[in-house]
C-alpha atoms as a PDB file:
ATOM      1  CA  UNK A   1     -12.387 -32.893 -34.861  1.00  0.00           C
ATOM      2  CA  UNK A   2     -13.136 -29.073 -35.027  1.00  0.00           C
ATOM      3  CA  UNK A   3     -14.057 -29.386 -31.189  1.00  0.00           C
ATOM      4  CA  UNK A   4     -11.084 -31.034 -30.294  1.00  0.00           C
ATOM      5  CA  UNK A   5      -8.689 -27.944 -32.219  1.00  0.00           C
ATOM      6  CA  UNK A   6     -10.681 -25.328 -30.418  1.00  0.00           C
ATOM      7  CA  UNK A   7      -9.899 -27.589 -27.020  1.00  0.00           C
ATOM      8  CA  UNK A   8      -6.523 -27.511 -27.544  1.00  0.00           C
ATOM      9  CA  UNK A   9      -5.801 -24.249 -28.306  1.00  0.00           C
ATOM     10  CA  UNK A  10      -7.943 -22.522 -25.303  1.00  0.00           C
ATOM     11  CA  UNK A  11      -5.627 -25.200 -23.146  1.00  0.00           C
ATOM     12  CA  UNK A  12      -2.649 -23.668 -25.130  1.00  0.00           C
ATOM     13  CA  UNK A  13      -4.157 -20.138 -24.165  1.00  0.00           C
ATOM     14  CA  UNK A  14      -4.561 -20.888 -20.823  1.00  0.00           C
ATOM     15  CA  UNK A  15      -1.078 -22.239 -19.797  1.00  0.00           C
ATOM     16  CA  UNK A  16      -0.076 -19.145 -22.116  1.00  0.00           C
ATOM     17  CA  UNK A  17      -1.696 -16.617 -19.846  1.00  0.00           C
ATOM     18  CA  UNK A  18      -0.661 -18.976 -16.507  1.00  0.00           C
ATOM     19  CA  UNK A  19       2.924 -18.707 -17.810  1.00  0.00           C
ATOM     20  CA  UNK A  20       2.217 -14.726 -17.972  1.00  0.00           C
ATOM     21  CA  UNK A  21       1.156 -13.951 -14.528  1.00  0.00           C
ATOM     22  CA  UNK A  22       3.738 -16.282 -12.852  1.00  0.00           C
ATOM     23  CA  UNK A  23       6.396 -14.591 -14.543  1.00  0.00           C
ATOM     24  CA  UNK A  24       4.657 -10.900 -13.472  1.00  0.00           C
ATOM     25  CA  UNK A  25       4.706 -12.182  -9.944  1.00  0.00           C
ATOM     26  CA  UNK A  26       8.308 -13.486  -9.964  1.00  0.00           C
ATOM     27  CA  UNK A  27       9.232  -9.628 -11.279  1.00  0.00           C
ATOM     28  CA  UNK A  28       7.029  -8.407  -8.636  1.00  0.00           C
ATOM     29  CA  UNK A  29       8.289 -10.193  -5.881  1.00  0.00           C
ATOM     30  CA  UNK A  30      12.098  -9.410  -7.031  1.00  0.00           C
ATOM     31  CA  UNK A  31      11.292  -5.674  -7.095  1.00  0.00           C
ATOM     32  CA  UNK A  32       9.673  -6.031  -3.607  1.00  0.00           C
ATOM     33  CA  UNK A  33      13.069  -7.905  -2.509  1.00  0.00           C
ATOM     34  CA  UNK A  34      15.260  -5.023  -4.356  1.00  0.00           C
ATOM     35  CA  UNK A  35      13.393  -2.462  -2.635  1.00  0.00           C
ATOM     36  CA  UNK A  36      13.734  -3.875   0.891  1.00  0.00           C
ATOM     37  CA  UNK A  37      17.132  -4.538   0.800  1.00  0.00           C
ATOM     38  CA  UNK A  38      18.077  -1.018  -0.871  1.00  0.00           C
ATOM     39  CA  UNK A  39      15.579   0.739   1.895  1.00  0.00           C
ATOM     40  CA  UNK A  40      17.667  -1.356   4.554  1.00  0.00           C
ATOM     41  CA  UNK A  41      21.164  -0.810   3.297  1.00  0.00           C
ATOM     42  CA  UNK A  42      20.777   3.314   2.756  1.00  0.00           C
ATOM     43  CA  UNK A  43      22.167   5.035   5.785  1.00  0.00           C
ATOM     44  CA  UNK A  44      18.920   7.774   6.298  1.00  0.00           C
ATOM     45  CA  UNK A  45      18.833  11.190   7.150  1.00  0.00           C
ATOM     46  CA  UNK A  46      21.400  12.297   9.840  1.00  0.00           C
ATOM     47  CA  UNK A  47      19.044  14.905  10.708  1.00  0.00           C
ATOM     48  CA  UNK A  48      15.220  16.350  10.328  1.00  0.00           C
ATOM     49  CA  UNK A  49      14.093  19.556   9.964  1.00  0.00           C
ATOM     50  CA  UNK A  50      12.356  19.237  13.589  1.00  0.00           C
ATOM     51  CA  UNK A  51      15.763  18.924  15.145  1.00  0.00           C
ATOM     52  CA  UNK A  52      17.947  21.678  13.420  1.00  0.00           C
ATOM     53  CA  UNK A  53      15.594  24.337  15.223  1.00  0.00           C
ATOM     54  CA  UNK A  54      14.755  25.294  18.550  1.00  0.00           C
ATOM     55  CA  UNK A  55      11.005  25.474  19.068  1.00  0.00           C
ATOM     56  CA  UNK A  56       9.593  29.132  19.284  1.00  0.00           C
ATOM     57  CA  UNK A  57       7.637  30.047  22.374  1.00  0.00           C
END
C-alpha cells in the first residue's frame, strides 16, 4: 500500500510540474507575440545620427 501512495503522489508531482512549464511557455510565447506586434506597430526613428551630418573629408 505504502508503494502505491508514493506512486501516486510522484504522478501528482509530475502532472504538477507538466502543468508548470506549459503555463511558462504559454506566458512566453504571449510575450514573444506582444513584443512582435509592438516592434511592428511603432513608427521608428525618422532619422539616424549618420544622416543629420555631412561626412568630413
Amino acid at each position: 500500500m505504502f508503494e502505491y501512495e508514493l506512486q501516486k503522489i510522484n504522478a501528482a508531482e509530475f502532472i504538477r510540474r507538466a502543468d508548470h512549464q506549459r503555463l511558462v511557455r504559454e506566458i512566453r510565447t504571449a510575450r514573444r507575440q506582444a513584443r512582435r506586434a509592438a516592434r511592428k506597430d511603432r513608427k521608428g526613428r525618422v532619422s539616424t545620427p549618420h544622416d543629420r551630418f555631412a561626412r568630413a573629408a
